[in-house]
Structures are given as structure tokens and as C-alpha cells.
N, C-alpha and C. Protein backbone atom coordinates (compact mmCIF):
# COMPACT_ATOMS: atom_id res chain seq x y z
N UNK A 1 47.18 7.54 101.05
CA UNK A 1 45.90 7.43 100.38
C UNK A 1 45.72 8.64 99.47
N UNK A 2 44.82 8.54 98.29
CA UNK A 2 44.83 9.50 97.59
C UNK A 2 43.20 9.87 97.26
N UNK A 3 43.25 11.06 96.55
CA UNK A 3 41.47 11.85 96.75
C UNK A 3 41.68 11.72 94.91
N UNK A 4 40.58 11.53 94.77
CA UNK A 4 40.27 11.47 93.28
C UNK A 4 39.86 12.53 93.11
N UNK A 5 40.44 13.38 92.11
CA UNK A 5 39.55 14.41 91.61
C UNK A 5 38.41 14.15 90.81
N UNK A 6 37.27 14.27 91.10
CA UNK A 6 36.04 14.30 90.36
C UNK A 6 34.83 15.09 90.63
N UNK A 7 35.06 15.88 91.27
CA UNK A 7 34.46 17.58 90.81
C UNK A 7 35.11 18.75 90.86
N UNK A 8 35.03 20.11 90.38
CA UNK A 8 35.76 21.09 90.50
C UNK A 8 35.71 21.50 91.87
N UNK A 9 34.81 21.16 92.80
CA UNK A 9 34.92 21.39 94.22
C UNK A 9 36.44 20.67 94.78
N UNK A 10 36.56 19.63 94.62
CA UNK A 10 37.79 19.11 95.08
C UNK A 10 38.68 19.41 94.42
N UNK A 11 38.97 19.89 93.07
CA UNK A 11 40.03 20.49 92.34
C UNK A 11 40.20 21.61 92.81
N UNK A 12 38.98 22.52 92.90
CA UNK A 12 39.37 24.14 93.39
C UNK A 12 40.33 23.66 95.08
N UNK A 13 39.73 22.81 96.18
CA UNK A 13 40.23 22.78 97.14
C UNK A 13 41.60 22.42 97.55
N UNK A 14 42.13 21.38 96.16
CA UNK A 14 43.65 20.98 96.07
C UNK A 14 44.42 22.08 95.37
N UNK A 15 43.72 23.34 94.52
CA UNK A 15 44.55 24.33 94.04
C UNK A 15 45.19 25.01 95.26
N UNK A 16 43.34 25.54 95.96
CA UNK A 16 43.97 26.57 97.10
C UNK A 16 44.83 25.77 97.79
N UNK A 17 44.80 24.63 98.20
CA UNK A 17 46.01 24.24 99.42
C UNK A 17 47.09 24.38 98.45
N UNK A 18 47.40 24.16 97.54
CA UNK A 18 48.94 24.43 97.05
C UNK A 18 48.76 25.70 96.62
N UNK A 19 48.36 26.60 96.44
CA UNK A 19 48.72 28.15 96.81
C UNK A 19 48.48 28.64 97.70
N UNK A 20 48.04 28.16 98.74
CA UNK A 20 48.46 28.55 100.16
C UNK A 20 50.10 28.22 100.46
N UNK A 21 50.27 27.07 100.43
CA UNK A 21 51.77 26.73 100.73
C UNK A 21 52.62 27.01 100.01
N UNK A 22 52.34 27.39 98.55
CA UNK A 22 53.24 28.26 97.63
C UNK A 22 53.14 29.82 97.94
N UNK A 23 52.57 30.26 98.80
CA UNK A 23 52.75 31.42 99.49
C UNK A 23 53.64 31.33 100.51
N UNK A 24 53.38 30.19 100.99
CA UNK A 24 54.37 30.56 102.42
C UNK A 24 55.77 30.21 102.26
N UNK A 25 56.15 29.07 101.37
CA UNK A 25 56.81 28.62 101.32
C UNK A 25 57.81 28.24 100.15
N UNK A 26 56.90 28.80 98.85
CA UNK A 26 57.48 27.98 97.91
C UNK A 26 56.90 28.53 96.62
N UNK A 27 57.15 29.96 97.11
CA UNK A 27 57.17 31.37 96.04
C UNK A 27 57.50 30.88 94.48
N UNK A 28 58.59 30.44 94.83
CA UNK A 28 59.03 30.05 92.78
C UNK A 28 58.12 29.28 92.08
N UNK A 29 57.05 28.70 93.02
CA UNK A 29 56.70 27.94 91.74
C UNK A 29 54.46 28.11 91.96
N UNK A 30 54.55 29.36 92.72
CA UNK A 30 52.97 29.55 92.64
C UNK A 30 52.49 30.00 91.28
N UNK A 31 53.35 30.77 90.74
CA UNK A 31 52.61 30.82 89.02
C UNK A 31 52.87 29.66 88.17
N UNK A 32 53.43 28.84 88.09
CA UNK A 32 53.84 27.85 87.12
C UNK A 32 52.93 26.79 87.95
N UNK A 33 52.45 26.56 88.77
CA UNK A 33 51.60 25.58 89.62
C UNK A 33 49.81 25.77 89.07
N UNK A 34 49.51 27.11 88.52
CA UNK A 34 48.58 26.97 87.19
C UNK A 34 48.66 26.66 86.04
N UNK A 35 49.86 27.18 85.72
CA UNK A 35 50.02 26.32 84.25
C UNK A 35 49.74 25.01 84.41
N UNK A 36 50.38 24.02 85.64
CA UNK A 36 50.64 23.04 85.41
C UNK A 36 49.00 22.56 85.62
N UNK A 37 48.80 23.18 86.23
CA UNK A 37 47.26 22.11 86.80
C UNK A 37 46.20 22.07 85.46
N UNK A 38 46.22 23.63 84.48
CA UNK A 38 45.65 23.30 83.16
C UNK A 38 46.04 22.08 82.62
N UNK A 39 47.46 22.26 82.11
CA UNK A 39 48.23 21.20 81.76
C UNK A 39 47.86 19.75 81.97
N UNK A 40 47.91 19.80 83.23
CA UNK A 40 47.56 18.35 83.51
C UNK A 40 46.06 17.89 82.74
N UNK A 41 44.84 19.17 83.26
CA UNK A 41 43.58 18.40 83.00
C UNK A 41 43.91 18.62 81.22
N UNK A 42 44.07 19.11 80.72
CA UNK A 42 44.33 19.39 79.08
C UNK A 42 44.60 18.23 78.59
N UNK A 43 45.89 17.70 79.45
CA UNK A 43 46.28 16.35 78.46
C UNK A 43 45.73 15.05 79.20
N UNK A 44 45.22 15.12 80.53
CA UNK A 44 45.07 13.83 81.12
C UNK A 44 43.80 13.15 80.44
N UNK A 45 43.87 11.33 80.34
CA UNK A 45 42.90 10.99 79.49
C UNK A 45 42.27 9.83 80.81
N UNK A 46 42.59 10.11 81.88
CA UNK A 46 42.18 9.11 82.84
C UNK A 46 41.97 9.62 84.29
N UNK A 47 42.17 9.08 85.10
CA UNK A 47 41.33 9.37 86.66
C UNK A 47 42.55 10.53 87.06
N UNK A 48 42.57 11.78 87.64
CA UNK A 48 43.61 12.27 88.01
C UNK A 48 43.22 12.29 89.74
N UNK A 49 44.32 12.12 90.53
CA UNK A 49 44.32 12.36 92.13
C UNK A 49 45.33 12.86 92.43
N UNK A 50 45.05 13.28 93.88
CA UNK A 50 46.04 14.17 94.90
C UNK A 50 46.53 13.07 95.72
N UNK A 51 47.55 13.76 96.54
CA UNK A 51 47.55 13.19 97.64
C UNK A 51 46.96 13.74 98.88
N UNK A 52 46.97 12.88 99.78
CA UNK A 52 45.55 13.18 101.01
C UNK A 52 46.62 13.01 102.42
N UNK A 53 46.77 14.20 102.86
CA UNK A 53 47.57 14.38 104.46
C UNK A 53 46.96 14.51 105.17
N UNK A 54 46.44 13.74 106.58
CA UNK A 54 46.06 13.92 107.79
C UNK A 54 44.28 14.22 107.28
N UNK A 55 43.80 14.18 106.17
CA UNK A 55 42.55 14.37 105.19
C UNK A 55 42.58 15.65 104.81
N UNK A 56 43.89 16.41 104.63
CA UNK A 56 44.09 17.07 103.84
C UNK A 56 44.34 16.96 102.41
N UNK A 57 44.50 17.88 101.17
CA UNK A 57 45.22 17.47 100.09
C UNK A 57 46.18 17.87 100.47
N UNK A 58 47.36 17.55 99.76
CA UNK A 58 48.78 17.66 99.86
C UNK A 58 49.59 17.82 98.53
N UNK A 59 50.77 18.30 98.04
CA UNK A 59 51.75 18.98 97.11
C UNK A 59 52.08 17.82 95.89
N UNK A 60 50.97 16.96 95.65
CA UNK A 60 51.33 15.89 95.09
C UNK A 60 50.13 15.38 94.33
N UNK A 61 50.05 15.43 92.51
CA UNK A 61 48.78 15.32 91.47
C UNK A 61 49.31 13.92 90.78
N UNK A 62 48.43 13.01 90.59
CA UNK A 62 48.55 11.84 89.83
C UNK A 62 47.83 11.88 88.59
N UNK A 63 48.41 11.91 87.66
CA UNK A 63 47.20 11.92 86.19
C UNK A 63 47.64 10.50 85.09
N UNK A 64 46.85 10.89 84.54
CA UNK A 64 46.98 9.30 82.94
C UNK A 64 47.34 10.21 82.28
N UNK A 65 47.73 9.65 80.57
CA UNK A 65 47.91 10.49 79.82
C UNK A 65 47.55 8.70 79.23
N UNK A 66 47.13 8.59 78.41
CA UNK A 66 46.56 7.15 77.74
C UNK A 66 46.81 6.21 79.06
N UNK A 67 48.07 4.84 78.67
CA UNK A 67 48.21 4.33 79.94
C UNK A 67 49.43 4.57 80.68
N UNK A 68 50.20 5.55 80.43
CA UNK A 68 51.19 6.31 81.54
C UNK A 68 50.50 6.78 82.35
N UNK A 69 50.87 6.73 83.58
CA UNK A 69 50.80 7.63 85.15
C UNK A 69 51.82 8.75 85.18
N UNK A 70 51.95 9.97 85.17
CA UNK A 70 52.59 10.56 85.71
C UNK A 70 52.45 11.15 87.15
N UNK A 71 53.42 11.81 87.94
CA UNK A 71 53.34 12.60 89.02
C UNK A 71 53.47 14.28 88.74
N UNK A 72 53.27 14.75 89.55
CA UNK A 72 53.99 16.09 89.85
C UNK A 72 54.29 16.48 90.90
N UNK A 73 55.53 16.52 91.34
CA UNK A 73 55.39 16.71 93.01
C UNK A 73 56.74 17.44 93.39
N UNK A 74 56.48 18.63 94.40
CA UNK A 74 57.32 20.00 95.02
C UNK A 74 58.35 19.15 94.95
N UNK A 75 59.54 19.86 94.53
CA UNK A 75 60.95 19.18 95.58
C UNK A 75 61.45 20.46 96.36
N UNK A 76 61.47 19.73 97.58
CA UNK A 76 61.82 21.55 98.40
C UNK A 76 63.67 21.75 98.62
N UNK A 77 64.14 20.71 98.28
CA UNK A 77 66.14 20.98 98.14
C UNK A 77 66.05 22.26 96.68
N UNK A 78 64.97 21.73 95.13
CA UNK A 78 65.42 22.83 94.42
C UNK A 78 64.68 23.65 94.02
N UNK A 79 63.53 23.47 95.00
CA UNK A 79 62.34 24.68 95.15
C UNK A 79 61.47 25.00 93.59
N UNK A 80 61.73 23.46 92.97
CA UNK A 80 60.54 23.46 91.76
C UNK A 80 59.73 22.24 91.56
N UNK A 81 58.64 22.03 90.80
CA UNK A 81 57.91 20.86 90.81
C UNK A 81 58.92 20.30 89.41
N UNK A 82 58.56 18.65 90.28
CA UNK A 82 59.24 18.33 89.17
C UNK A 82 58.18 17.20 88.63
N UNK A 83 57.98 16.90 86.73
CA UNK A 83 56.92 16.28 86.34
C UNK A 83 57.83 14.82 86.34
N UNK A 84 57.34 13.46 87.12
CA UNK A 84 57.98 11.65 86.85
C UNK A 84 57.18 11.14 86.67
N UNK A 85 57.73 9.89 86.54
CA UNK A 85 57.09 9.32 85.65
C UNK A 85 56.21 7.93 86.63
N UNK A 86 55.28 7.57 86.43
CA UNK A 86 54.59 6.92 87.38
C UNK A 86 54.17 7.20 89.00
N UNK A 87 55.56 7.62 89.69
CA UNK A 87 54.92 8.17 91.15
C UNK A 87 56.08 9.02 91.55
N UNK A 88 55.72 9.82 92.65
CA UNK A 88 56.77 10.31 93.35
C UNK A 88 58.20 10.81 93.05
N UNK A 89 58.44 9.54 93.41
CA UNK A 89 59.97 9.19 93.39
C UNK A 89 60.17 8.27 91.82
N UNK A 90 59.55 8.56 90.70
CA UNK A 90 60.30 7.63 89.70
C UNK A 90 61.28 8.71 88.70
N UNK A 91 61.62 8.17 87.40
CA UNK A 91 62.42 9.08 87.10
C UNK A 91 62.03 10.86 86.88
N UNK A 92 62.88 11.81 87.23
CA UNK A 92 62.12 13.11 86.64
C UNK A 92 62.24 13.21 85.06
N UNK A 93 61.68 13.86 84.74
CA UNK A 93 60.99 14.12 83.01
C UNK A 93 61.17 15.44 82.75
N UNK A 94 60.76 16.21 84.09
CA UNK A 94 60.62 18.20 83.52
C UNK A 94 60.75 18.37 84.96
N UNK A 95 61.28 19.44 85.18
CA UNK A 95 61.12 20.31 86.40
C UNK A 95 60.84 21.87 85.64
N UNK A 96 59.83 22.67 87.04
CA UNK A 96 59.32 23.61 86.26
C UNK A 96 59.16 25.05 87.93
N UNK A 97 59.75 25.78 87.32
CA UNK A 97 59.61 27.32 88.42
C UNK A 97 58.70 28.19 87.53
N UNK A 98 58.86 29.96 88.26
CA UNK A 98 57.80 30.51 88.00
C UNK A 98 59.06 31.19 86.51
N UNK A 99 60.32 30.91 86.13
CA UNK A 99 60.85 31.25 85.02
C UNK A 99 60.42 30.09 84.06
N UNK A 100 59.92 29.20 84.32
CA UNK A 100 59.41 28.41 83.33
C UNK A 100 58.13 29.31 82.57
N UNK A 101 58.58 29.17 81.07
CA UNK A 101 57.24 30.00 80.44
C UNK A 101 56.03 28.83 80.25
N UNK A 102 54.99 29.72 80.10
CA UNK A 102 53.54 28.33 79.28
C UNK A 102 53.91 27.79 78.60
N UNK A 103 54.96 28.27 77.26
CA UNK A 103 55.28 27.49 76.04
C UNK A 103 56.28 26.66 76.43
N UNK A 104 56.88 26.26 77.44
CA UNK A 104 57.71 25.57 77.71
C UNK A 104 56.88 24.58 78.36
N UNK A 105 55.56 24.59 79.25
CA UNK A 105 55.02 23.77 79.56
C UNK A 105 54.14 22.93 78.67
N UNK A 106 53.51 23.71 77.34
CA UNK A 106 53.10 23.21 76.80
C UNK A 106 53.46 22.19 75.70
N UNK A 107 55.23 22.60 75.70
CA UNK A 107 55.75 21.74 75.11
C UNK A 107 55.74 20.31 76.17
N UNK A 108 56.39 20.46 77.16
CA UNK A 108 56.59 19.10 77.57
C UNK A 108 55.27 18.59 77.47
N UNK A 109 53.89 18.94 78.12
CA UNK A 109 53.14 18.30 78.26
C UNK A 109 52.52 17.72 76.56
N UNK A 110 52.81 18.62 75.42
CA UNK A 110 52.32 18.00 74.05
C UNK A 110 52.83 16.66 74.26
N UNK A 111 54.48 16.03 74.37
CA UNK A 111 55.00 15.02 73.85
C UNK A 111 54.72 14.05 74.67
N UNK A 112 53.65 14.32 76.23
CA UNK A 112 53.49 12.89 77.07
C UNK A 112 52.66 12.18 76.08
């Protein structure tokens, strides 16, 4: 099941849980995990959601960009988020660590 983002209360609450767990766990990609979340609301033109664990949020953002879905979601084998295309598991598009610069994010995200 997934949580719709639709106030900054639930956005601020899906940041901190993924920088909590990018503290504990998944160091490479707690600075590039702001870029991305600007990113996302910057270009998204439709409903964006999380995913929802145990009624937690969880390591996983759904956005529009017109009528594409993209994902963004941790991969912990190469310890970066990677941006696919519709859900989860569809093809990857970008993967991104904390050596990923802004201008590199802002490129991928211009051409969705």
C-alpha cells in the first residue's frame, strides 16, 4: 500500500525515515537523497507517494512527470538509488550516490 504525499507533514516524515536509515545504513546516498526529493517535487506534474511498511514510510517515492510514473528506490547490492521507470522493479534510467553532483541530477531529471 502506498501514502500519498499531500502535505509537507507527510513529506517531512518520509524524508526523516530515509535519513534515518541512510544513517544507519546507507551512508552513500543520504546527500543525494535531497537532491533527489527536490527533484522529484520540481519536475513531478501528478500525485507523488511512498511506500507504507508495517504503517511506516519506507525507501520507495512514486511520482508523474505528465503521464509517466517513475520510481526511486535504494538498491542495497550497489548501495545507490536507482531512478525506473513505472515501479520498483521496471527498467533503471539513473542510479545516483552521494558522488553524484546536483548538475547531474538535474540533468536526468530535465529530460523525464
Amino acid at each position: 500500500m502506498a501514502i500519498s504525499i499531500d502535505s509537507i507533514e507527510t513529506l517531512q516524515t518520509y524524508l526523516i525515515g530515509v535519513m534515518g536509515r541512510a544513517d544507519h545504513h546507507a551512508g552513500e546516498v543520504e546527500g543525494v537523497a535531497l537532491a533527489l526529493l527536490g527533484a522529484v517535487v520540481w519536475r513531478s506534474t501528478g500525485e507523488i507517494s511512498v511506500k507504507q511498511n508495517k504503517g511506516n514510510t519506507a525507501n520507495i517515492i512514486w511520482f508523474f512527470v505528465n503521464e509517466n510514473r517513475f520510481a526511486l528506490a535504494y538498491n542495497h547490492a550497489t548501495e545507490k538509488i536507482e531512478l525506473r521507470e513505472r515501479t520498483q522493479s521496471g527498467n533503471a534510467l539513473a542510479e545516483f550516490n552521494n558522488d553524484t553532483t546536483y548538475q547531474e541530477v538535474i540533468e536526468v531529471f530535465r529530460e523525464l
